[in-house]
PDB file of N, CA and C in Angstrom:
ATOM      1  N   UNK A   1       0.810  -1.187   0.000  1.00  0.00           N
ATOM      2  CA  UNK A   1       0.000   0.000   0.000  1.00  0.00           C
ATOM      3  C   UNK A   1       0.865   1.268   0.000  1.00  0.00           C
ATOM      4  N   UNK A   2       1.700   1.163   0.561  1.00  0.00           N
ATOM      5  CA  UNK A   2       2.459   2.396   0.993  1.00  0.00           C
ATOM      6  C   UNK A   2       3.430   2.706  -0.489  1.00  0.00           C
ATOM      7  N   UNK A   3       3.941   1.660  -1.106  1.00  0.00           N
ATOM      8  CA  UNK A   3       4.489   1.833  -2.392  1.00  0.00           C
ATOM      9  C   UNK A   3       3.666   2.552  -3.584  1.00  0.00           C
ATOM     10  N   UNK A   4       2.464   2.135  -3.335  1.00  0.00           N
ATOM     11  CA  UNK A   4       1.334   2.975  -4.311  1.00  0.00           C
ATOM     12  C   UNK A   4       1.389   4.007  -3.793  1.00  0.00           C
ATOM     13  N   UNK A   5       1.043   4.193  -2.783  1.00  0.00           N
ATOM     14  CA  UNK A   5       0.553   5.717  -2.638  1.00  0.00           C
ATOM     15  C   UNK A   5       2.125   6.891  -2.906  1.00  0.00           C
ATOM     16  N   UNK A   6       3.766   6.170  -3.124  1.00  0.00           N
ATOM     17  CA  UNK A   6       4.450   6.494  -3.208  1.00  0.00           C
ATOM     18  C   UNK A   6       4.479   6.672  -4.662  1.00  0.00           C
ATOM     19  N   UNK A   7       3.881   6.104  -5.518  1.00  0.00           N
ATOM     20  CA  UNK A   7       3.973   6.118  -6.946  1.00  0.00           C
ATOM     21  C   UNK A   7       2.969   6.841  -7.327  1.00  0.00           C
ATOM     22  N   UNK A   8       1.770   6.922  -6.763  1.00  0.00           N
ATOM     23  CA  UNK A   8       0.946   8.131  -6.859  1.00  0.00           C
ATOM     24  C   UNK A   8       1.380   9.432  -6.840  1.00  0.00           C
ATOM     25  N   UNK A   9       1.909   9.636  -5.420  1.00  0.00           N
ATOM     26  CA  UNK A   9       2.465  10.967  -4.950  1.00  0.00           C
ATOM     27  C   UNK A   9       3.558  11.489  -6.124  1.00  0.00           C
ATOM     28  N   UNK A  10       4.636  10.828  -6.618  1.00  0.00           N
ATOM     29  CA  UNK A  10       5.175  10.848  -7.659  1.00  0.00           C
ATOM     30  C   UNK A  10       4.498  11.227  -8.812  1.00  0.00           C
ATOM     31  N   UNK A  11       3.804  10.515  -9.409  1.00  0.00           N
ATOM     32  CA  UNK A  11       3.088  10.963 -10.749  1.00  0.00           C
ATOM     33  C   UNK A  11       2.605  12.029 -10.275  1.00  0.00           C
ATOM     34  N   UNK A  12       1.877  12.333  -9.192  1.00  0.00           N
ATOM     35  CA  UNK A  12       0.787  13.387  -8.976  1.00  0.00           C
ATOM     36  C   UNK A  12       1.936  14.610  -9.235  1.00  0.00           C
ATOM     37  N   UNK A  13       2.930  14.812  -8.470  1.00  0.00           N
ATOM     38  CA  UNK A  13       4.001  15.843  -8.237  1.00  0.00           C
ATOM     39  C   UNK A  13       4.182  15.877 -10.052  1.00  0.00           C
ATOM     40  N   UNK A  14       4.717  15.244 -10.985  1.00  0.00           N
ATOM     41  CA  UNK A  14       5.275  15.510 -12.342  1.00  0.00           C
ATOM     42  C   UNK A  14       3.954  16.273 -13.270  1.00  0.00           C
ATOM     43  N   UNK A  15       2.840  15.641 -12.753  1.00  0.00           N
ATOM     44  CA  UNK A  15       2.068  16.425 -13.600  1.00  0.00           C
ATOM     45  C   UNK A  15       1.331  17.509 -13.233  1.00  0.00           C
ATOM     46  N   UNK A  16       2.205  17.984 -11.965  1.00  0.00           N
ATOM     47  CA  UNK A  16       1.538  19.192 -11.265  1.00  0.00           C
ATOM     48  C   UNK A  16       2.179  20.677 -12.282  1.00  0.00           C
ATOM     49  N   UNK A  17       0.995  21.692 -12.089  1.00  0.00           N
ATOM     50  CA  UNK A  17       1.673  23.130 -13.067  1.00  0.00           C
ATOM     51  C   UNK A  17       2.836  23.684 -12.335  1.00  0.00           C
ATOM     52  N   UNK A  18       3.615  24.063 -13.121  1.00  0.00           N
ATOM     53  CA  UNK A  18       4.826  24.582 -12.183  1.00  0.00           C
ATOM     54  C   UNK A  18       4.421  25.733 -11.872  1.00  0.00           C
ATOM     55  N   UNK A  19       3.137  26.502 -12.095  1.00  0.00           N
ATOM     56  CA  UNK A  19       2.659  27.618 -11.591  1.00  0.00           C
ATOM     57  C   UNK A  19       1.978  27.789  -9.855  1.00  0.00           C
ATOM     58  N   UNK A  20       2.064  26.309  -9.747  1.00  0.00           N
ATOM     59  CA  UNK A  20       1.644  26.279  -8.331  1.00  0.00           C
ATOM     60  C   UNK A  20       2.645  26.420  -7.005  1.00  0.00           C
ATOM     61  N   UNK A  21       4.363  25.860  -7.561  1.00  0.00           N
ATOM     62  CA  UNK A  21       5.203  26.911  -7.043  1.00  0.00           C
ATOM     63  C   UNK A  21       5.823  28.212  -6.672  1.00  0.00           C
ATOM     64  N   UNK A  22       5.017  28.874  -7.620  1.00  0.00           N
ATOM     65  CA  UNK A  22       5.404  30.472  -7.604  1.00  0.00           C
ATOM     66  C   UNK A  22       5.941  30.748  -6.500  1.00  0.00           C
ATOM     67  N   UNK A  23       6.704  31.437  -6.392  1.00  0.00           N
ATOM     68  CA  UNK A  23       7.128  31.888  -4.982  1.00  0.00           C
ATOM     69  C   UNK A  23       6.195  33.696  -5.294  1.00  0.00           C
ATOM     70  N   UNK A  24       6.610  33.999  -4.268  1.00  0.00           N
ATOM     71  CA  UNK A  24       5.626  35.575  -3.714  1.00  0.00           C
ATOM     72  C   UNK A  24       6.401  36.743  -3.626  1.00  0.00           C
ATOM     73  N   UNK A  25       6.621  37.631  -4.159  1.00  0.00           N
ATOM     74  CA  UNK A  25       7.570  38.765  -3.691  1.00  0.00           C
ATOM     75  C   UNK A  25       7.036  39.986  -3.468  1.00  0.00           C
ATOM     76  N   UNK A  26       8.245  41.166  -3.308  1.00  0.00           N
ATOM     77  CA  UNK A  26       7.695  41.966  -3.056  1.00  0.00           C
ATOM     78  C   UNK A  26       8.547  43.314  -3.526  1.00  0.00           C
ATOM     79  N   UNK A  27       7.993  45.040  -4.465  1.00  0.00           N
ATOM     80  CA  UNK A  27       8.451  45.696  -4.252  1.00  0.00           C
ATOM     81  C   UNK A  27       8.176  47.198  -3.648  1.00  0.00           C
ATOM     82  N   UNK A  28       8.245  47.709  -3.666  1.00  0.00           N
ATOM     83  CA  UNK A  28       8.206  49.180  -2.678  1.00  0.00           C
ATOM     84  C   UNK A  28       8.832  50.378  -4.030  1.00  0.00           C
ATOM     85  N   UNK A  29       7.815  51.090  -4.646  1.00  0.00           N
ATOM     86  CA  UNK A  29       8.132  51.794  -5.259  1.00  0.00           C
ATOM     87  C   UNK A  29       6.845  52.934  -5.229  1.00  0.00           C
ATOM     88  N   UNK A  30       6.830  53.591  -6.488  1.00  0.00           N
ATOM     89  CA  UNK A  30       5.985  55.002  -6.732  1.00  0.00           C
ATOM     90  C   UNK A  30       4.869  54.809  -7.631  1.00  0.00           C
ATOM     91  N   UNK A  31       3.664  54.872  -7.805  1.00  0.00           N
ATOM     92  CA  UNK A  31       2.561  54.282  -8.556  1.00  0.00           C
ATOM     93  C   UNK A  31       2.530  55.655  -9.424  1.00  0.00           C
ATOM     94  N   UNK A  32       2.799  54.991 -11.075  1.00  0.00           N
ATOM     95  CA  UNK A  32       2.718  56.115 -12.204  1.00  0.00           C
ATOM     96  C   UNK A  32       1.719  55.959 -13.103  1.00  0.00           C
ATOM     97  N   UNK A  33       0.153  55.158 -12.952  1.00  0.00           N
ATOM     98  CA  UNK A  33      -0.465  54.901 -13.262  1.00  0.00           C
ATOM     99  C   UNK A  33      -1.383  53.978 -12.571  1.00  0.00           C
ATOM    100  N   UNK A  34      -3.081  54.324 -12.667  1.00  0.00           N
ATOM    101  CA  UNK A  34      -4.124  53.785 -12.185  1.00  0.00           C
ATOM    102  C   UNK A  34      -5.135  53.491 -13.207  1.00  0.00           C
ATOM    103  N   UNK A  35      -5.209  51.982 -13.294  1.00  0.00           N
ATOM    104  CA  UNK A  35      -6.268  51.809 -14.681  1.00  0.00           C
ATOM    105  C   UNK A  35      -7.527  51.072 -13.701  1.00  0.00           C
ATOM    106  N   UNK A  36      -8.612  51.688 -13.230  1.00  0.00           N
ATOM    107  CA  UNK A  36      -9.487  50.705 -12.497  1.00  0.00           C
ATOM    108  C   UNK A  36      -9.915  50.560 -13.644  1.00  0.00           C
ATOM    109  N   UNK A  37     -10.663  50.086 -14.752  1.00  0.00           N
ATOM    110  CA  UNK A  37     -10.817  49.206 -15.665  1.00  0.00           C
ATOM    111  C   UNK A  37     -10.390  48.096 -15.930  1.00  0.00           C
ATOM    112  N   UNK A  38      -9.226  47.881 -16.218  1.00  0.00           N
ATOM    113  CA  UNK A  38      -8.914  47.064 -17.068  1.00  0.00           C
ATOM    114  C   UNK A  38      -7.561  46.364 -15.283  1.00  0.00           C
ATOM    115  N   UNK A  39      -8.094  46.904 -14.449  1.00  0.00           N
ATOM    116  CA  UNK A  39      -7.432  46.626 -12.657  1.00  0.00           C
ATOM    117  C   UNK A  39      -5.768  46.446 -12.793  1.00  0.00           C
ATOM    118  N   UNK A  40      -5.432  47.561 -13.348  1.00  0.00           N
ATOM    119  CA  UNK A  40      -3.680  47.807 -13.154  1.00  0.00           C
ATOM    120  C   UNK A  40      -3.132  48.402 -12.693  1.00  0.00           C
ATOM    121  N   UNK A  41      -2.204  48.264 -12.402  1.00  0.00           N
ATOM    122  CA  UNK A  41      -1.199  49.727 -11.915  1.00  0.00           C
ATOM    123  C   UNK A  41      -0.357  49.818 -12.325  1.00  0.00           C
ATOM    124  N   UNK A  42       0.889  50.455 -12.481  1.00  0.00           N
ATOM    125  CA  UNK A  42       2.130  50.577 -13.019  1.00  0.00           C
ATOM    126  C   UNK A  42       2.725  51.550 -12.416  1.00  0.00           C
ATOM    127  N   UNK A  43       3.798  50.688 -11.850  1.00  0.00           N
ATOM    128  CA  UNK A  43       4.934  51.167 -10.815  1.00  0.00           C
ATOM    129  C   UNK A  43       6.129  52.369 -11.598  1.00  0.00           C
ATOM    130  N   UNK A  44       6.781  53.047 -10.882  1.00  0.00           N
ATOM    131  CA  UNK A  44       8.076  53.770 -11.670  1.00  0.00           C
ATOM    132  C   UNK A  44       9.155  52.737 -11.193  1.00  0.00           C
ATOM    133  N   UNK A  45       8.523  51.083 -11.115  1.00  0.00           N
ATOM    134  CA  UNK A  45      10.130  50.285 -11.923  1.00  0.00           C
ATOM    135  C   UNK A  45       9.615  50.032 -13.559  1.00  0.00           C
ATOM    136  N   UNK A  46       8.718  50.375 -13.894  1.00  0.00           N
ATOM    137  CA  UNK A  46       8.221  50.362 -15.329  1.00  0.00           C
ATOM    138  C   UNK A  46       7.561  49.050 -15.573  1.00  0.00           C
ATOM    139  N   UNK A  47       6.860  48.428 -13.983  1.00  0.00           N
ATOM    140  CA  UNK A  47       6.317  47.059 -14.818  1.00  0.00           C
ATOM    141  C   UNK A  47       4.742  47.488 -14.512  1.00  0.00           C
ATOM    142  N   UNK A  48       4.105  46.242 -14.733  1.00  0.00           N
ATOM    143  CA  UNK A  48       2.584  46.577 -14.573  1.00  0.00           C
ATOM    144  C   UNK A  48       2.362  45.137 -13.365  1.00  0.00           C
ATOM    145  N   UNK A  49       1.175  45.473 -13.070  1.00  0.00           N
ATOM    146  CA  UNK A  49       0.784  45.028 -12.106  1.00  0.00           C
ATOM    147  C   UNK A  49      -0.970  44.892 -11.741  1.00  0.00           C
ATOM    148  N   UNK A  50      -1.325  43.188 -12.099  1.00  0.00           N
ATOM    149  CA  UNK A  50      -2.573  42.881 -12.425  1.00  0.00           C
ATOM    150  C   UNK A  50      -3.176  42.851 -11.043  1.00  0.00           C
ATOM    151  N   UNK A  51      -4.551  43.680 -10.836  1.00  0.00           N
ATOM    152  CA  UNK A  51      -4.915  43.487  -9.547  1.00  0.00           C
ATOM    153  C   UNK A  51      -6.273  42.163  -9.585  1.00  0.00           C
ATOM    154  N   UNK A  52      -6.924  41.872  -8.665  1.00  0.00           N
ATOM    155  CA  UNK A  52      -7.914  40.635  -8.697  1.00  0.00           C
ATOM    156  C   UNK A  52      -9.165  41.736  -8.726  1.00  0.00           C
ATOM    157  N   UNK A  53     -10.303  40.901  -9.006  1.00  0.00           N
ATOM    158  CA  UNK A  53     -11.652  41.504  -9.335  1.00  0.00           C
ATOM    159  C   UNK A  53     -12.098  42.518  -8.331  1.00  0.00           C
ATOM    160  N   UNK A  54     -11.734  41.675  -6.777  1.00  0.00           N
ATOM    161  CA  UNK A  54     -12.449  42.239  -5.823  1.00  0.00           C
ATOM    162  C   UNK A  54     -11.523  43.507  -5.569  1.00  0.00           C
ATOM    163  N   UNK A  55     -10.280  44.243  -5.977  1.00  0.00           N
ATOM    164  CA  UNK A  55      -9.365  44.840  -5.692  1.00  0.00           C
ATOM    165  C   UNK A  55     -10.264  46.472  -4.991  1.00  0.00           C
ATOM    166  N   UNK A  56      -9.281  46.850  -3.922  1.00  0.00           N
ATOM    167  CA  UNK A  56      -9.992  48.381  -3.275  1.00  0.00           C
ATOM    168  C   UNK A  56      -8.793  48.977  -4.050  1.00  0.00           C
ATOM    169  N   UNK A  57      -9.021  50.136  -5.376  1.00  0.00           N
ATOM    170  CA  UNK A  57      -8.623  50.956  -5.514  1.00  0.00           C
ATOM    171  C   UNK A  57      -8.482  52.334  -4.828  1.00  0.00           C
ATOM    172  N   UNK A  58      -9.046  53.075  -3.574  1.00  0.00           N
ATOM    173  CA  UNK A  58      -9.124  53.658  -2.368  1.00  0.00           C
ATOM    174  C   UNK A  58      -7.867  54.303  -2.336  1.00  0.00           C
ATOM    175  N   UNK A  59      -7.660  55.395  -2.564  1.00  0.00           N
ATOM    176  CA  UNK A  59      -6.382  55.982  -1.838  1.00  0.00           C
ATOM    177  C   UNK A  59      -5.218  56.056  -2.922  1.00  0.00           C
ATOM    178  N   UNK A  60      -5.179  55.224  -3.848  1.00  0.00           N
ATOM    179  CA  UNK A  60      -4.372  54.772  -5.227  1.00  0.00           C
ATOM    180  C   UNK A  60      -4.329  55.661  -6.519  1.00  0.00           C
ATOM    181  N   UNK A  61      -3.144  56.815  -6.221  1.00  0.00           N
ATOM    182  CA  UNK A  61      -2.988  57.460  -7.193  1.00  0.00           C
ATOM    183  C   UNK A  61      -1.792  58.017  -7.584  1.00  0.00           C
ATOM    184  N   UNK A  62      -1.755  58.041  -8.966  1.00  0.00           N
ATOM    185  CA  UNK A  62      -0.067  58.491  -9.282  1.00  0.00           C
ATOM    186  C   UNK A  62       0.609  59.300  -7.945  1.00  0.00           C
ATOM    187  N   UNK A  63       1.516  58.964  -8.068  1.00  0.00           N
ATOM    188  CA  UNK A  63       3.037  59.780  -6.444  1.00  0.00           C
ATOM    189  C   UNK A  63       3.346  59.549  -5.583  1.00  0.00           C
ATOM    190  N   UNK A  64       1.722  58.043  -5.276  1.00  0.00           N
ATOM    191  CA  UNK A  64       1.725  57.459  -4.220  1.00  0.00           C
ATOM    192  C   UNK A  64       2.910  56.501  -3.830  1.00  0.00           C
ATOM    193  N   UNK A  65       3.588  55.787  -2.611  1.00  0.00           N
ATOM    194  CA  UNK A  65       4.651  55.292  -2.174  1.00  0.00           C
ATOM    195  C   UNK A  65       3.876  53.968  -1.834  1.00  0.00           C
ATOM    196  N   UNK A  66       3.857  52.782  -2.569  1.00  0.00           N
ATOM    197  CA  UNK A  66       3.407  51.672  -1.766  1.00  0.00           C
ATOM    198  C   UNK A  66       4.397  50.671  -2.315  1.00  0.00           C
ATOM    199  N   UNK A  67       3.971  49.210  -1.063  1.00  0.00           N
ATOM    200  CA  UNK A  67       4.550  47.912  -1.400  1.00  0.00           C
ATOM    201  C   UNK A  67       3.347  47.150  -1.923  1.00  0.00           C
ATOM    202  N   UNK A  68       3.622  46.666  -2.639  1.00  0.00           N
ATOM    203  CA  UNK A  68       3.305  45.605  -3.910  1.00  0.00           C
ATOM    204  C   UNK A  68       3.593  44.460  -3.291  1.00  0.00           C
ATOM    205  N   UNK A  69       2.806  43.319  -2.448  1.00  0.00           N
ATOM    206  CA  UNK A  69       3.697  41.798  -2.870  1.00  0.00           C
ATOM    207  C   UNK A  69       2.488  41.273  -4.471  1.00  0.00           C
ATOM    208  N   UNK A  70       3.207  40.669  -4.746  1.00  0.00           N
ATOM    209  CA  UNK A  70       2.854  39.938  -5.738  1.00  0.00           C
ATOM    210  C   UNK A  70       3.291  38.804  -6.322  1.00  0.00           C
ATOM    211  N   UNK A  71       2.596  37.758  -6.957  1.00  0.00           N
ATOM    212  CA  UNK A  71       3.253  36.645  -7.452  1.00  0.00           C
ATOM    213  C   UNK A  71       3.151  36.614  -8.890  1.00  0.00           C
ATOM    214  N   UNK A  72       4.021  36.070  -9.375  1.00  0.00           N
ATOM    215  CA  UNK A  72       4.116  35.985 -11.615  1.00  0.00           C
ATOM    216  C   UNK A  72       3.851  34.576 -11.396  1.00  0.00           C
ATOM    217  N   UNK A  73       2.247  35.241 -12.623  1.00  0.00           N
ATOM    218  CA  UNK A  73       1.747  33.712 -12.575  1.00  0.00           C
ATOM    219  C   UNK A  73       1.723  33.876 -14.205  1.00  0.00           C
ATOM    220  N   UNK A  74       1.837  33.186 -15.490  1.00  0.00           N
ATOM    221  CA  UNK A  74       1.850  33.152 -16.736  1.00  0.00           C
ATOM    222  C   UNK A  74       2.319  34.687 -17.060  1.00  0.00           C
ATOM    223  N   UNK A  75       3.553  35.456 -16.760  1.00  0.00           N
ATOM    224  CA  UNK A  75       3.839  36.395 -17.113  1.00  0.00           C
ATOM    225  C   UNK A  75       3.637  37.564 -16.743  1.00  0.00           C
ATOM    226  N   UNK A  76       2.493  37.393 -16.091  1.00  0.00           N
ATOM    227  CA  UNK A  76       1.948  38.580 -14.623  1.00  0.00           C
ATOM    228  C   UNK A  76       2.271  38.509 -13.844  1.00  0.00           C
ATOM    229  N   UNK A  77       2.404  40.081 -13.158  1.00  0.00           N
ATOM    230  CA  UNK A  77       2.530  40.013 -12.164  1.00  0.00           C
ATOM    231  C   UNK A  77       1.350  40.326 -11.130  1.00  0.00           C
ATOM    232  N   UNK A  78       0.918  39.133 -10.129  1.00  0.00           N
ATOM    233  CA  UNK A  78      -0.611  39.600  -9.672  1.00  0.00           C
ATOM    234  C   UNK A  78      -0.352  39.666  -8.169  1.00  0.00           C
ATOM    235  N   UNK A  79      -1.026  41.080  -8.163  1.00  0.00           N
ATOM    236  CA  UNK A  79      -0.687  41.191  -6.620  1.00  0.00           C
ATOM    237  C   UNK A  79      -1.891  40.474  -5.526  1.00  0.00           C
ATOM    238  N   UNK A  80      -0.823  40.534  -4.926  1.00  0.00           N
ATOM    239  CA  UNK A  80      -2.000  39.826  -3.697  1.00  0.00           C
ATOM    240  C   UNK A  80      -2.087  40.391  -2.416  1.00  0.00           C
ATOM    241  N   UNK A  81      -1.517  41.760  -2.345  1.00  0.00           N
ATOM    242  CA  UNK A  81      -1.466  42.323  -0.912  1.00  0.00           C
ATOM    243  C   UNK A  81      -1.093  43.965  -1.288  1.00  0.00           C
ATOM    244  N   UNK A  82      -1.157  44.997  -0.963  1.00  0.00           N
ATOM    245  CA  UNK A  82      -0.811  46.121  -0.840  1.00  0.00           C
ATOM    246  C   UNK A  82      -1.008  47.178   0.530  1.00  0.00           C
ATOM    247  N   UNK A  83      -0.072  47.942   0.262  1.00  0.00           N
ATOM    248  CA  UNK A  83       0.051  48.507   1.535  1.00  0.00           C
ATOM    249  C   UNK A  83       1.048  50.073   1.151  1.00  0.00           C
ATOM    250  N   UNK A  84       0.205  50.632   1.473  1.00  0.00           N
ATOM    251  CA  UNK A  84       0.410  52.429   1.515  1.00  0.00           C
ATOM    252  C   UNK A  84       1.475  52.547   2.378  1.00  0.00           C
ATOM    253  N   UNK A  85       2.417  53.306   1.511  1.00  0.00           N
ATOM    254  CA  UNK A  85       3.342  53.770   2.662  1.00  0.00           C
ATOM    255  C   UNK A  85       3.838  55.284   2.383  1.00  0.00           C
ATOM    256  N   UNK A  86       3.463  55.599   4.466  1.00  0.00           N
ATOM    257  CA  UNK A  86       3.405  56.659   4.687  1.00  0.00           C
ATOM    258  C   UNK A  86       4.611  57.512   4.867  1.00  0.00           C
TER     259      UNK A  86
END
């Protein structure tokens, strides 16, 4: 029994997306753009930054100083946390 479930766990792991590793990061820069439409932002490191549906745009406007974590999932970068800094 224990050999199956070892050969399971195996297959299961190879045909897993390598998108489910992502690791999470984070940067701290200047917001030079606010698209609530189309839910972006774009930092002055010159990347963009996909927000999720439910996102609070609140407070979010070009000059502003925030941290970004976010994870790159198919080429995005999607944040998953933000935080104003004062």
């Amino acid at each position: 029994m224990r050999f199956l479930l070892a050969i399971f766990l195996g297959i299961a792991g190879l045909i897993t997306p390598y998108s489910v590793f992502a690791e999470s990061a984070d940067v701290e820069a200047v917001i030079e753009g606010v698209d609530e439409d189309k839910l972006t932002l774009v930092l002055d490191d010159g990347k963009k930054y996909q927000a999720p549906e439910e996102f609070n745009f609140d407070g979010l406007k070009k000059g502003v100083k925030v941290v970004v974590f976010y994870t790159e999932t198919d080429g995005k970068r999607v944040i998953n946390d933000l935080q104003i800094v004062e």
